[in-house]
N, C-alpha and C. Protein backbone atom coordinates (compact mmCIF):
# COMPACT_ATOMS: atom_id res chain seq x y z
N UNK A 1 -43.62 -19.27 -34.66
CA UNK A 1 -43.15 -20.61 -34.38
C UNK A 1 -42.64 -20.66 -32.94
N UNK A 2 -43.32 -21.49 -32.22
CA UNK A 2 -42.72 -21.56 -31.00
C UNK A 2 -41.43 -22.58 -30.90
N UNK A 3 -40.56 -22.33 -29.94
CA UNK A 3 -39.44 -23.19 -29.63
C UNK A 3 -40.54 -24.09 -28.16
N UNK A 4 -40.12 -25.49 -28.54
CA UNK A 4 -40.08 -26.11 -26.90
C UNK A 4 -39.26 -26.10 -26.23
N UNK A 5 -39.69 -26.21 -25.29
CA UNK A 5 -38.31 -26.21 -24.15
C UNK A 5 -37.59 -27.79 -24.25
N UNK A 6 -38.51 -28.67 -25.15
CA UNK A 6 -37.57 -30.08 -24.72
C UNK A 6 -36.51 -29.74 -25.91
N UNK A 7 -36.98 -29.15 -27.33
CA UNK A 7 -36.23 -29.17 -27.99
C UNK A 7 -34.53 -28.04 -27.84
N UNK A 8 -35.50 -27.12 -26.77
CA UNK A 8 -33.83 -26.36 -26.37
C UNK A 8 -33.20 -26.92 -25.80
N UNK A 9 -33.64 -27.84 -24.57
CA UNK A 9 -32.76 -28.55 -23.52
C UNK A 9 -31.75 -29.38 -24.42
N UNK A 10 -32.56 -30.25 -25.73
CA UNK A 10 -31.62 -30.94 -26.40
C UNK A 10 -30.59 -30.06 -27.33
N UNK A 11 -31.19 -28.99 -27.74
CA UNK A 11 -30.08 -28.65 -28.72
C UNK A 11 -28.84 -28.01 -27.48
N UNK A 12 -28.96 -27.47 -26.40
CA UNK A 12 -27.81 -27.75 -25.51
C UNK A 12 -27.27 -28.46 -25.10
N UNK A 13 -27.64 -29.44 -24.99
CA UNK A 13 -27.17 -30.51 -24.48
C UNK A 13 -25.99 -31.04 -25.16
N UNK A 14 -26.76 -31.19 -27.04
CA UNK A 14 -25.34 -31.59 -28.07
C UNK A 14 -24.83 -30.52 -28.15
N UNK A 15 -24.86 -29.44 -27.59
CA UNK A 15 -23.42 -28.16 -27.82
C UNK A 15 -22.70 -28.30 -26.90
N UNK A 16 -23.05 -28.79 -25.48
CA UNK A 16 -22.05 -29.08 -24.42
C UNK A 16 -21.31 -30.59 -24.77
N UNK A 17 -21.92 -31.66 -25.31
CA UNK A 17 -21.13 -32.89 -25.88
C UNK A 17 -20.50 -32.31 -26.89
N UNK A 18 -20.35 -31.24 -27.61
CA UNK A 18 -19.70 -30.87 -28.63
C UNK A 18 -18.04 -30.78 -28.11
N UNK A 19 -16.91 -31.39 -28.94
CA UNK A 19 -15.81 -31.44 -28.53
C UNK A 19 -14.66 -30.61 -29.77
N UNK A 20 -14.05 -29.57 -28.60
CA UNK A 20 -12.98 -28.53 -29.32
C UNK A 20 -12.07 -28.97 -30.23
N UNK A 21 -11.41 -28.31 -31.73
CA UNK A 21 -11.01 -29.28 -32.45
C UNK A 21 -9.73 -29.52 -31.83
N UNK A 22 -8.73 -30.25 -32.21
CA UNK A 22 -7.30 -30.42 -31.83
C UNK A 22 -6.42 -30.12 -32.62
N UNK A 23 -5.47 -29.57 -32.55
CA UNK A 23 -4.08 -29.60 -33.54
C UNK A 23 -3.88 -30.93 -34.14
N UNK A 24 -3.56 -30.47 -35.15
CA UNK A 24 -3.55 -31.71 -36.25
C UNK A 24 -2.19 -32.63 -35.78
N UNK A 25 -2.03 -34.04 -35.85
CA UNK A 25 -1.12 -34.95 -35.46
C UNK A 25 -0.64 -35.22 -36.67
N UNK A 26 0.84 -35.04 -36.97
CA UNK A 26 1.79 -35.31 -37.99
C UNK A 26 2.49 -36.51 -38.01
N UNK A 27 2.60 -37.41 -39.14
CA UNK A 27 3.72 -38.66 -38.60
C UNK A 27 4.82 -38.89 -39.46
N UNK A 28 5.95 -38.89 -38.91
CA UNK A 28 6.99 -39.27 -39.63
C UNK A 28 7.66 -40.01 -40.24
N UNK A 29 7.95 -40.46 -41.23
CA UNK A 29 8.69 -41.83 -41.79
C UNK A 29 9.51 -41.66 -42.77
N UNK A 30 10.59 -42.25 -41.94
CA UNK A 30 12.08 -42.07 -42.73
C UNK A 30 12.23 -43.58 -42.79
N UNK A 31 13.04 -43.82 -44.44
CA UNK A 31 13.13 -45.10 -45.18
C UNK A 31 14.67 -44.03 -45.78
N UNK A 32 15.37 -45.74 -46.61
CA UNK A 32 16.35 -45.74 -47.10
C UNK A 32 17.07 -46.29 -46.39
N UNK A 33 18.58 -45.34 -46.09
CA UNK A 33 19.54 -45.62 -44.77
C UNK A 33 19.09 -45.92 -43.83
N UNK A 34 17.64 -44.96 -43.55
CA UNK A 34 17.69 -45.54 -42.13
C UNK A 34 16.25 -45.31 -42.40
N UNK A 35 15.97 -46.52 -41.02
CA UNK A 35 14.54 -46.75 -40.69
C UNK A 35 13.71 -46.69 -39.34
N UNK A 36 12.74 -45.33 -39.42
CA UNK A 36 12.25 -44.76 -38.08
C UNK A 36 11.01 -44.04 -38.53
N UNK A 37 10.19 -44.32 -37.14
CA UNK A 37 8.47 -43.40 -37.15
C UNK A 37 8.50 -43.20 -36.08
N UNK A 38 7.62 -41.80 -36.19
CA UNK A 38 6.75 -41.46 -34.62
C UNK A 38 5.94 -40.36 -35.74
N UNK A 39 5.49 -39.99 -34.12
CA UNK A 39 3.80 -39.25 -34.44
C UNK A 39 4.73 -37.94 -33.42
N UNK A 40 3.58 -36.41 -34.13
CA UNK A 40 4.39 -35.28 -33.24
C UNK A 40 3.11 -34.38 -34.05
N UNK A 41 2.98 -33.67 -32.36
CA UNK A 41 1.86 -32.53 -32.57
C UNK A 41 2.31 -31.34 -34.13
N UNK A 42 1.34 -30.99 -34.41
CA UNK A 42 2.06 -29.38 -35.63
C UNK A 42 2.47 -28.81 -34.98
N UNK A 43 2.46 -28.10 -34.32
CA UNK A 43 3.21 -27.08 -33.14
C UNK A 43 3.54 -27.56 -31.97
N UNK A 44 4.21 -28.45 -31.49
CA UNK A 44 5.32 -28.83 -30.60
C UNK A 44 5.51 -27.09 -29.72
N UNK A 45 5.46 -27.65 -28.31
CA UNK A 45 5.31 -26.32 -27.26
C UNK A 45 5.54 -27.07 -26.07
N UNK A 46 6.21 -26.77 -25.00
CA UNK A 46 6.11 -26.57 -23.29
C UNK A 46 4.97 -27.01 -23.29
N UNK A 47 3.38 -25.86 -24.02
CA UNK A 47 2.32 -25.98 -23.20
C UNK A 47 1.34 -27.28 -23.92
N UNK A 48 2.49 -28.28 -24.42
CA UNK A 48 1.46 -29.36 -24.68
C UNK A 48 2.61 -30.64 -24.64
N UNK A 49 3.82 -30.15 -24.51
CA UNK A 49 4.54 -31.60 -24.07
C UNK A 49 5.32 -31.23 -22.51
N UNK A 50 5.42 -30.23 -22.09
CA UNK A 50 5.77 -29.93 -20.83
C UNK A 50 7.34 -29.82 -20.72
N UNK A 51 7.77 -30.26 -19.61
CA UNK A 51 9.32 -30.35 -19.40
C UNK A 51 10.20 -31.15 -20.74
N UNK A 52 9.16 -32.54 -21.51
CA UNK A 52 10.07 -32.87 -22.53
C UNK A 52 10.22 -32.16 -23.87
N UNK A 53 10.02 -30.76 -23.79
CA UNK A 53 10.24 -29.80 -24.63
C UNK A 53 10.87 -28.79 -24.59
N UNK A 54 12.09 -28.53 -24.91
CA UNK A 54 13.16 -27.49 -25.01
C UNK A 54 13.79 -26.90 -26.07
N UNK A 55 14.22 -26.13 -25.76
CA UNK A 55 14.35 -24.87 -27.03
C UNK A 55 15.76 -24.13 -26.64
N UNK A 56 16.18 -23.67 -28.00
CA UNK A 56 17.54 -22.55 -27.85
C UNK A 56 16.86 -21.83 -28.60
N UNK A 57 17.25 -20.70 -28.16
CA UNK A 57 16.94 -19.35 -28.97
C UNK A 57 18.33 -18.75 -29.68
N UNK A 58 19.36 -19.54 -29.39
CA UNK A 58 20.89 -18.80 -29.94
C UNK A 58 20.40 -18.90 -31.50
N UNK A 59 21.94 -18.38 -32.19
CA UNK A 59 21.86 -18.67 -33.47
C UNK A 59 21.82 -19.94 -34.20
N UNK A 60 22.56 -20.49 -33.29
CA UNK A 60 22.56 -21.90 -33.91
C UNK A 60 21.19 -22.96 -33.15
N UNK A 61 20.13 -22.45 -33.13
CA UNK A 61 19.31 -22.80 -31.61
C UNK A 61 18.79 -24.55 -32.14
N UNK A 62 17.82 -24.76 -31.56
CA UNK A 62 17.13 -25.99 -31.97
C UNK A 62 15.77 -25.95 -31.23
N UNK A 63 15.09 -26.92 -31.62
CA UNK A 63 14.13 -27.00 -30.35
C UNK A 63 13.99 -28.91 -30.22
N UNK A 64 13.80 -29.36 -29.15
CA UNK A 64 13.90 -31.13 -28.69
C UNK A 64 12.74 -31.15 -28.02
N UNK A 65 13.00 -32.58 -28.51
CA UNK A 65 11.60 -33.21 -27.60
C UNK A 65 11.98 -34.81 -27.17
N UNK A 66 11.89 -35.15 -25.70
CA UNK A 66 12.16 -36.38 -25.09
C UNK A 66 10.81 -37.21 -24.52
N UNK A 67 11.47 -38.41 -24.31
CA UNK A 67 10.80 -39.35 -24.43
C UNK A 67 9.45 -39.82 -24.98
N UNK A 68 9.75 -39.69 -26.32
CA UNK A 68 9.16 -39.94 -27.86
C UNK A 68 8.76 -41.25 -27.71
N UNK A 69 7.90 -41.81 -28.61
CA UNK A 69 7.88 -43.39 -28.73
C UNK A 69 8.24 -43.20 -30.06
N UNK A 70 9.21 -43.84 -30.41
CA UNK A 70 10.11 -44.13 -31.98
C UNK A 70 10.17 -45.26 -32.18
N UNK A 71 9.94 -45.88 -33.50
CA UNK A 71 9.91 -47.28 -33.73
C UNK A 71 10.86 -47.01 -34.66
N UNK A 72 11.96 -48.13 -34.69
CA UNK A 72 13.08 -47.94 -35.34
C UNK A 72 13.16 -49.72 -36.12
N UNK A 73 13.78 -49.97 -37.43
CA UNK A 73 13.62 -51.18 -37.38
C UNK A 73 12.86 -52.40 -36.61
N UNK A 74 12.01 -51.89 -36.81
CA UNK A 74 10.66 -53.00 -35.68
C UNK A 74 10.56 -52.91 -34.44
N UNK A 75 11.62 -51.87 -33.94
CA UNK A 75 11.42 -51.95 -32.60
C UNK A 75 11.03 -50.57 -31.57
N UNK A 76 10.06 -50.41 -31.07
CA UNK A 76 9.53 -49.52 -30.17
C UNK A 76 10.10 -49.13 -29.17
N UNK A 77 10.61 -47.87 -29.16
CA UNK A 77 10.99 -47.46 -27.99
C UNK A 77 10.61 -46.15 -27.45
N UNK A 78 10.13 -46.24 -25.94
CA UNK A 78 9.69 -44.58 -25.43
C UNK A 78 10.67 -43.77 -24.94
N UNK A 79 11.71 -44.06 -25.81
CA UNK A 79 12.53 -42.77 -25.10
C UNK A 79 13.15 -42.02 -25.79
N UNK A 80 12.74 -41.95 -26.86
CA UNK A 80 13.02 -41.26 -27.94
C UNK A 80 14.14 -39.55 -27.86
N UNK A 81 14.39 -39.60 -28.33
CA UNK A 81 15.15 -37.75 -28.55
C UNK A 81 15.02 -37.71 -30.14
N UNK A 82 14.09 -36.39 -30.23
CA UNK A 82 13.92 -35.65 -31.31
C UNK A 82 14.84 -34.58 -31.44
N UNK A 83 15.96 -33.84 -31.81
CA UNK A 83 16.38 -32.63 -32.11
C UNK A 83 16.07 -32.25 -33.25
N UNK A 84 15.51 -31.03 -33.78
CA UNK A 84 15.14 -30.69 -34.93
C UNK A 84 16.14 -29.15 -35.23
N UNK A 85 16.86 -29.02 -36.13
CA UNK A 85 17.73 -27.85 -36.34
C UNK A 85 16.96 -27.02 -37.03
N UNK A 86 17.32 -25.40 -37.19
CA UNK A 86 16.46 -24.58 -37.95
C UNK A 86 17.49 -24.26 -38.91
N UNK A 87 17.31 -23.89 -40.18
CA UNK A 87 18.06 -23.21 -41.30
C UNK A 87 19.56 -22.52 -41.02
N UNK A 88 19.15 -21.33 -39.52
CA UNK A 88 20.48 -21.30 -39.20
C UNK A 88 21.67 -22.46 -38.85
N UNK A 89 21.28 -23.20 -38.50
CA UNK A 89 22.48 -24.31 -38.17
C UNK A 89 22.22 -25.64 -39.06
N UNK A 90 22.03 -24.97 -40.14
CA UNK A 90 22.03 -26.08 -41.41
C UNK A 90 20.85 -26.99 -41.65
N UNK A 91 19.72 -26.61 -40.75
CA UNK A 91 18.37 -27.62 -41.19
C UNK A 91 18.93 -29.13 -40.48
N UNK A 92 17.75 -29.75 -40.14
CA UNK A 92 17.84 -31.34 -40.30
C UNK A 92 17.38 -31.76 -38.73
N UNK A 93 17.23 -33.20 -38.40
CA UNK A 93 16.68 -33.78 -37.55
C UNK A 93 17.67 -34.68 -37.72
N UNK A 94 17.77 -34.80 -35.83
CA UNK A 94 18.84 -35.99 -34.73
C UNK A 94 17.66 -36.99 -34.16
N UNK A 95 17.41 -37.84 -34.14
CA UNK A 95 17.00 -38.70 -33.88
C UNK A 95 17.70 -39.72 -32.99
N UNK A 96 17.86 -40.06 -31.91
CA UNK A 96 18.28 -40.64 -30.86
C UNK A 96 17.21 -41.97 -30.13
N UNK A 97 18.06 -42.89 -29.19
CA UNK A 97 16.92 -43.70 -28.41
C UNK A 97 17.65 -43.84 -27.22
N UNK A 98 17.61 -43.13 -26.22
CA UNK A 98 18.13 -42.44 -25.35
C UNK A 98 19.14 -42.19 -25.17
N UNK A 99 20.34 -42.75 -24.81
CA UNK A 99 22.15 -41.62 -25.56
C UNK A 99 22.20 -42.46 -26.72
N UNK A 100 21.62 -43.52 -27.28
CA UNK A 100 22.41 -43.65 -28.44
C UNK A 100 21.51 -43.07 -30.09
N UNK A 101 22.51 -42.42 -30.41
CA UNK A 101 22.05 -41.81 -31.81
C UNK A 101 21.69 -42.43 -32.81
N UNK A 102 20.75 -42.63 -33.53
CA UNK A 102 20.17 -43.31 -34.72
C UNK A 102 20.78 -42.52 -35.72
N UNK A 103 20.47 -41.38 -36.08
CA UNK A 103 20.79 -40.69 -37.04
C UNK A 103 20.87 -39.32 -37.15
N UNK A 104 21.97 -38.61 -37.91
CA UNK A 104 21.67 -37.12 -37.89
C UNK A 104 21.86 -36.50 -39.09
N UNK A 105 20.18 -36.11 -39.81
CA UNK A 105 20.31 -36.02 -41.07
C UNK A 105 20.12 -34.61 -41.23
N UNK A 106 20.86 -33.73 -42.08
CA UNK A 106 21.23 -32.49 -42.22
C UNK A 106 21.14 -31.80 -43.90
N UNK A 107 20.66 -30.62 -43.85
CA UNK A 107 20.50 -29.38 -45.09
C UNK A 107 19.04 -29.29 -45.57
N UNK A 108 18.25 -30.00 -44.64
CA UNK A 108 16.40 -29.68 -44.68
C UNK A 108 15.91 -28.84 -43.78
N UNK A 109 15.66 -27.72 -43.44
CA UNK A 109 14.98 -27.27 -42.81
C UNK A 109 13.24 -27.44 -42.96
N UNK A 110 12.98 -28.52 -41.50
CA UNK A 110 11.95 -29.01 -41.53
C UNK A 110 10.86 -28.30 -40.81
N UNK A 111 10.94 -27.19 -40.20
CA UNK A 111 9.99 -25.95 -39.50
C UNK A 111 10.52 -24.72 -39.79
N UNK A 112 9.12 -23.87 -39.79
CA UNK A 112 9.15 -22.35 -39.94
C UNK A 112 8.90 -21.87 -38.13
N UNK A 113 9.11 -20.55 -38.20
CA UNK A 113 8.86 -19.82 -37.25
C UNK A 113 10.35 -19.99 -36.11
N UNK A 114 10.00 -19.31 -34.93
CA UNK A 114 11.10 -19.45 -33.76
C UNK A 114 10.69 -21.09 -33.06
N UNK A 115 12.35 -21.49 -32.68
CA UNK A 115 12.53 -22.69 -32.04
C UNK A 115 11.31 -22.78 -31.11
N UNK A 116 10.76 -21.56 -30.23
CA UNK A 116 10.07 -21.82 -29.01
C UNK A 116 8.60 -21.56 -29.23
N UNK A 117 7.89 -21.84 -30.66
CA UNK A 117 6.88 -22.31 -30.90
C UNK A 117 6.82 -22.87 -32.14
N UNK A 118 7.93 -23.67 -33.04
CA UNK A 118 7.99 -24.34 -34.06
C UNK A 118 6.22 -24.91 -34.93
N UNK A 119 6.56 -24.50 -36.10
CA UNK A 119 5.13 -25.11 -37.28
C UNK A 119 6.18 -26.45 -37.91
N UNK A 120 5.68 -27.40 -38.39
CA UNK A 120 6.64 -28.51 -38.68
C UNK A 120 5.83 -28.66 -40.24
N UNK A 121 6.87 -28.21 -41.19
CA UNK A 121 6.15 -28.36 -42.43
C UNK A 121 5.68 -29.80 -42.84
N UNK A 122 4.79 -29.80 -43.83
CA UNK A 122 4.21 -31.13 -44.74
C UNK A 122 4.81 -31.62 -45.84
N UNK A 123 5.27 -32.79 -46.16
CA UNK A 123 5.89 -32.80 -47.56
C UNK A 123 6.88 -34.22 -47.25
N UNK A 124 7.52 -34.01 -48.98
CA UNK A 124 8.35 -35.61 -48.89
C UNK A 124 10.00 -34.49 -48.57
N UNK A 125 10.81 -35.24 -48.05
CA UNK A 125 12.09 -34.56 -47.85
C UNK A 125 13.20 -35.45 -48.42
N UNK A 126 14.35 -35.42 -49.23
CA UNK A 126 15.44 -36.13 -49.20
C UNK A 126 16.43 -35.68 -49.42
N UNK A 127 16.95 -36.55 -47.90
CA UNK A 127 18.21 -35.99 -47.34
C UNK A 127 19.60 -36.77 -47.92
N UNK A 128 20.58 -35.73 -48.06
CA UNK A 128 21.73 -36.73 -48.98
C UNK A 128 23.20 -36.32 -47.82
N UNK A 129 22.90 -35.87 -47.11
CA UNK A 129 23.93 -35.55 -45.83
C UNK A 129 23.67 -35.95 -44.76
N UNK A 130 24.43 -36.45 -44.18
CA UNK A 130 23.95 -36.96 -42.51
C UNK A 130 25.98 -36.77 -41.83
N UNK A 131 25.57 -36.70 -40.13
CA UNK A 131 26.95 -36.39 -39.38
C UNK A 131 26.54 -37.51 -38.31
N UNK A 132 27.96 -38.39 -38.70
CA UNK A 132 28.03 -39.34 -38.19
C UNK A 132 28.50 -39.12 -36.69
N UNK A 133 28.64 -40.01 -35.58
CA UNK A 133 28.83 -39.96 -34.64
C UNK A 133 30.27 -39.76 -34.57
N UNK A 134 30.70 -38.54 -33.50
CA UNK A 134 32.66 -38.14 -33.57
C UNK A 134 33.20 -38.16 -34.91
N UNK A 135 32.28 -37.80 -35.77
CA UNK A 135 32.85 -37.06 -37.25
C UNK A 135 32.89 -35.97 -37.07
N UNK A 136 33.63 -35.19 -37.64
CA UNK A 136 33.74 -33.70 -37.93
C UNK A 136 32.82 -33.38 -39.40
N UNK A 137 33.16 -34.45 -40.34
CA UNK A 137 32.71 -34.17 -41.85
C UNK A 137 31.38 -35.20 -41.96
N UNK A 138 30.68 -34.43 -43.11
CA UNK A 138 29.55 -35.02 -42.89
C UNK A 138 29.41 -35.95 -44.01
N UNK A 139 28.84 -36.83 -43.76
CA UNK A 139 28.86 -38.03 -45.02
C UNK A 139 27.42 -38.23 -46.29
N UNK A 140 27.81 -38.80 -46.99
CA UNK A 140 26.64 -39.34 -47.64
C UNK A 140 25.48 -39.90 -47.12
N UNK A 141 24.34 -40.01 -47.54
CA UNK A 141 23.18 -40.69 -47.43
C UNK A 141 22.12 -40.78 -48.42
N UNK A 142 21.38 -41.57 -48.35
CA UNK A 142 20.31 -41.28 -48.84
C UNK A 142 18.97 -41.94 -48.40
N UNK A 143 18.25 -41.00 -47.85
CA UNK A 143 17.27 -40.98 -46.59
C UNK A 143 16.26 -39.72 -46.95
N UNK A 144 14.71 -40.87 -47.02
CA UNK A 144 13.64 -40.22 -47.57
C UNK A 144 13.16 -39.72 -45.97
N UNK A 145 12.14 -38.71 -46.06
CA UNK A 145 11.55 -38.72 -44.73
C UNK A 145 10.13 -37.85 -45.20
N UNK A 146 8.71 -38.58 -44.97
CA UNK A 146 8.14 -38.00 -45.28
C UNK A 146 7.04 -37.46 -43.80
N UNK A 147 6.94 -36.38 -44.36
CA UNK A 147 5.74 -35.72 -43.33
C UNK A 147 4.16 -35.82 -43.64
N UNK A 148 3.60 -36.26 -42.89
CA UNK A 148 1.51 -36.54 -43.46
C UNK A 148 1.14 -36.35 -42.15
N UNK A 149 0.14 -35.26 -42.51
CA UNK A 149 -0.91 -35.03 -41.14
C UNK A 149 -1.87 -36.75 -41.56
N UNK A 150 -2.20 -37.34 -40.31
CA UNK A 150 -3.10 -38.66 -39.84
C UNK A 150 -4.06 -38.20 -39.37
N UNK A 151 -4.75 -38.86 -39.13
CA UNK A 151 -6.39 -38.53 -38.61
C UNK A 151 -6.71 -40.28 -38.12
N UNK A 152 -6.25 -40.13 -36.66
CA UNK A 152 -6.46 -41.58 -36.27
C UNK A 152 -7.94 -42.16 -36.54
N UNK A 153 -8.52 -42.90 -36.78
CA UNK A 153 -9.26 -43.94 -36.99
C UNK A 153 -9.64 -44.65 -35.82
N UNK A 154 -10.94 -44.21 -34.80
CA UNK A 154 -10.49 -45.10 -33.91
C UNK A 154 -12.36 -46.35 -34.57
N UNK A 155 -12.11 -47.84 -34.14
CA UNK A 155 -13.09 -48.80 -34.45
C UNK A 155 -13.93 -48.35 -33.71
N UNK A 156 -13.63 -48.00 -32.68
CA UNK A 156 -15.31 -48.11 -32.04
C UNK A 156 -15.56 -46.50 -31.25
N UNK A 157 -16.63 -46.48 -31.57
CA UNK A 157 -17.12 -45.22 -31.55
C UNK A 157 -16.94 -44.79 -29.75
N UNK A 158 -16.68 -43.14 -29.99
CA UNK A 158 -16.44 -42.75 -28.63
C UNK A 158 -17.91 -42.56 -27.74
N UNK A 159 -17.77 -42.76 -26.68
CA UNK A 159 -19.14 -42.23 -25.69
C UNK A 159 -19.55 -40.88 -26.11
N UNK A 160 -19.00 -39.77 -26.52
CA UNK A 160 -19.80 -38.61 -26.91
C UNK A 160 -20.53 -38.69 -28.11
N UNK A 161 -20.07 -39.79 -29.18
CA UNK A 161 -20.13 -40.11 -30.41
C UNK A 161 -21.66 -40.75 -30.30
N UNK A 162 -21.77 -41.73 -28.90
CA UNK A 162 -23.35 -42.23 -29.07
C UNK A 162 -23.90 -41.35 -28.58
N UNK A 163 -23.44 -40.56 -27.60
CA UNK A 163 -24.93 -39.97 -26.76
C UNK A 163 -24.95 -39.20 -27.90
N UNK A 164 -23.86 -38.06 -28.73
CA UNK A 164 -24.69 -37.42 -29.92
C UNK A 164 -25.94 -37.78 -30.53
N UNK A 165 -25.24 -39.02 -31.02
CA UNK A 165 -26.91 -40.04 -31.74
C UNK A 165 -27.70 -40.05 -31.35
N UNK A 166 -27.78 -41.12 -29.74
CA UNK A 166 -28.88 -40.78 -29.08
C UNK A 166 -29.57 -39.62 -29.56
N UNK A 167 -29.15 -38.38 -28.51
CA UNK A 167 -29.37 -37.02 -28.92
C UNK A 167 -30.20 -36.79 -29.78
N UNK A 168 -29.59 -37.08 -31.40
CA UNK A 168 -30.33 -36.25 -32.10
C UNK A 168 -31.27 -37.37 -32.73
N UNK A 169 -32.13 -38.82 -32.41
CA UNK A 169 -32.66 -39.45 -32.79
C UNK A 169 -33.49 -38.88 -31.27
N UNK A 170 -33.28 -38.69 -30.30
CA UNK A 170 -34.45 -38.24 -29.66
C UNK A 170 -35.07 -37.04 -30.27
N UNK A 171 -34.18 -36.12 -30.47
CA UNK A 171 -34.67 -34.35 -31.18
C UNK A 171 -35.33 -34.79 -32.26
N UNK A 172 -35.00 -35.86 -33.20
CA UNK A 172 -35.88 -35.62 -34.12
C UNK A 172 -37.08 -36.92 -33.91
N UNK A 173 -37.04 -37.37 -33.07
CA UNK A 173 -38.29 -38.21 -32.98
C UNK A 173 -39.48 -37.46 -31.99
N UNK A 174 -38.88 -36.55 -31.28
CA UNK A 174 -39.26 -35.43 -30.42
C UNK A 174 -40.66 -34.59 -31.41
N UNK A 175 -39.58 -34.14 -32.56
CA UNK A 175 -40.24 -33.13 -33.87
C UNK A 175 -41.11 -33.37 -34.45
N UNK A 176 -41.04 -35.20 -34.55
CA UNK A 176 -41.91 -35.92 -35.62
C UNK A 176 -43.37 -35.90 -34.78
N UNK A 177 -43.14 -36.34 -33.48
CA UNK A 177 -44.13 -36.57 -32.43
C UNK A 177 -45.13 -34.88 -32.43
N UNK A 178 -44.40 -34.42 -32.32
CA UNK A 178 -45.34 -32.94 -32.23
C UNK A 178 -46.01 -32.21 -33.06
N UNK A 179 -45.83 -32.77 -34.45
CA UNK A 179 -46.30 -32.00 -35.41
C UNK A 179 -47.46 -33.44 -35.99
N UNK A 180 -48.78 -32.96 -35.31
CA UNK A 180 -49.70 -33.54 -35.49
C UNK A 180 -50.77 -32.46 -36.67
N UNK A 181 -51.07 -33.63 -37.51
CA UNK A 181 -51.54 -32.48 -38.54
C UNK A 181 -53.18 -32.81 -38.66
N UNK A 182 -53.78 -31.82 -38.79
CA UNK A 182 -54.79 -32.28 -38.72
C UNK A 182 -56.12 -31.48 -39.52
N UNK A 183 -56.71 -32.86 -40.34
CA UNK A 183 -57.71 -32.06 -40.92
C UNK A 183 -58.81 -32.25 -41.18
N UNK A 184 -59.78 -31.39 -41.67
CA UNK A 184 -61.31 -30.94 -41.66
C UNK A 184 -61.68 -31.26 -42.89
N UNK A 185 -62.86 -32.21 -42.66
CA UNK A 185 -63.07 -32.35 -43.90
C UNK A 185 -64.75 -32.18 -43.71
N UNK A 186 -64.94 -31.23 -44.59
CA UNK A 186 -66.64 -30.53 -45.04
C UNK A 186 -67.29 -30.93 -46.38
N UNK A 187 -68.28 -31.16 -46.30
CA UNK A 187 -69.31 -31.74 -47.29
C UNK A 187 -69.95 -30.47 -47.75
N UNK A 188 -70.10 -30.23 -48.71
CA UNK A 188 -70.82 -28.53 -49.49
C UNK A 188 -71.43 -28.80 -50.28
């Protein structure tokens, strides 16, 4: 079986339009007491949010992330502050919209691993503690927060998405074209 060369050029062609997968996008939504969303990579890092990503490594460490877009009661804002606590310092997520604090809900530890490459688990969470602003003691609540990997949806198809097509409606109209069949027909 021979290969053509038009049909190699194409099958390279869709391996170079071929696009690397991405870390899965997680979104958040907390109901009850309080009401807030955003969207946040699975592994939150320096090498994918840059300077608005910081970390403690102490015992009591954390790892943050700034200027978030958080929608809070209907309203959008990009300046979000994420603090997320680890198990050592009691679990839970601070949620802020730039100094002023929305909420700080506490005794979930919502990631595995070290602050300075955090996994952000999946699941429903409810939180019945939160620390109010210049409290010492922490109060009641009751505040759902659930975690779901999304898979945006976009309407209209991306430019790699047609030339693929293209692509492979040329390769296979290419295939159809070449395989000419042909036959003999004898009288005996």
């Amino acid at each position: 079986m021979k290969i053509r060369p038009s049909a190699l050029a194409g099958a390279v062609a869709l391996l170079a339009l071929a696009v690397p997968a991405q870390a899965a996008t997680y979104y958040f939504t907390f109901s009850g007491d309080f009401d807030a969303s955003f969207e946040l990579d699975s592994n939150p890092s320096a090498a994918l949010y840059g300077s608005d990503f910081t970390y403690s490594t102490s015992m009591y460490g954390y790892f943050r992330l700034r200027n978030f877009t958080v929608t809070s009661n209907g309203v959008t804002s990009t300046n979000g502050d994420i603090l997320f606590y680890p198990a050592s310092a009691a679990g839970g997520v601070r949620v802020a919209l730039g100094s002023t604090l929305l909420f700080s809900l506490l005794a979930i530890d919502l990631f595995t691993g070290p602050t300075s490459n955090p996994t952000i688990k999946l699941g429903e969470f409810n939180f019945t503690t939160q620390k109010l602003p210049f409290s010492t003691q922490p109060q009641p609540t009751n505040t759902k927060l659930v975690i779901s990997a999304t898979r945006p949806v976009s309407a209209v198809p991306e430019p790699a998405g047609w030339a693929m097509l293209i692509a492979g409606f040329t390769l296979i109209g290419a295939a159809a074209r070449g395989r000419r069949v042909r036959t003999a027909i004898t009288y005996g």
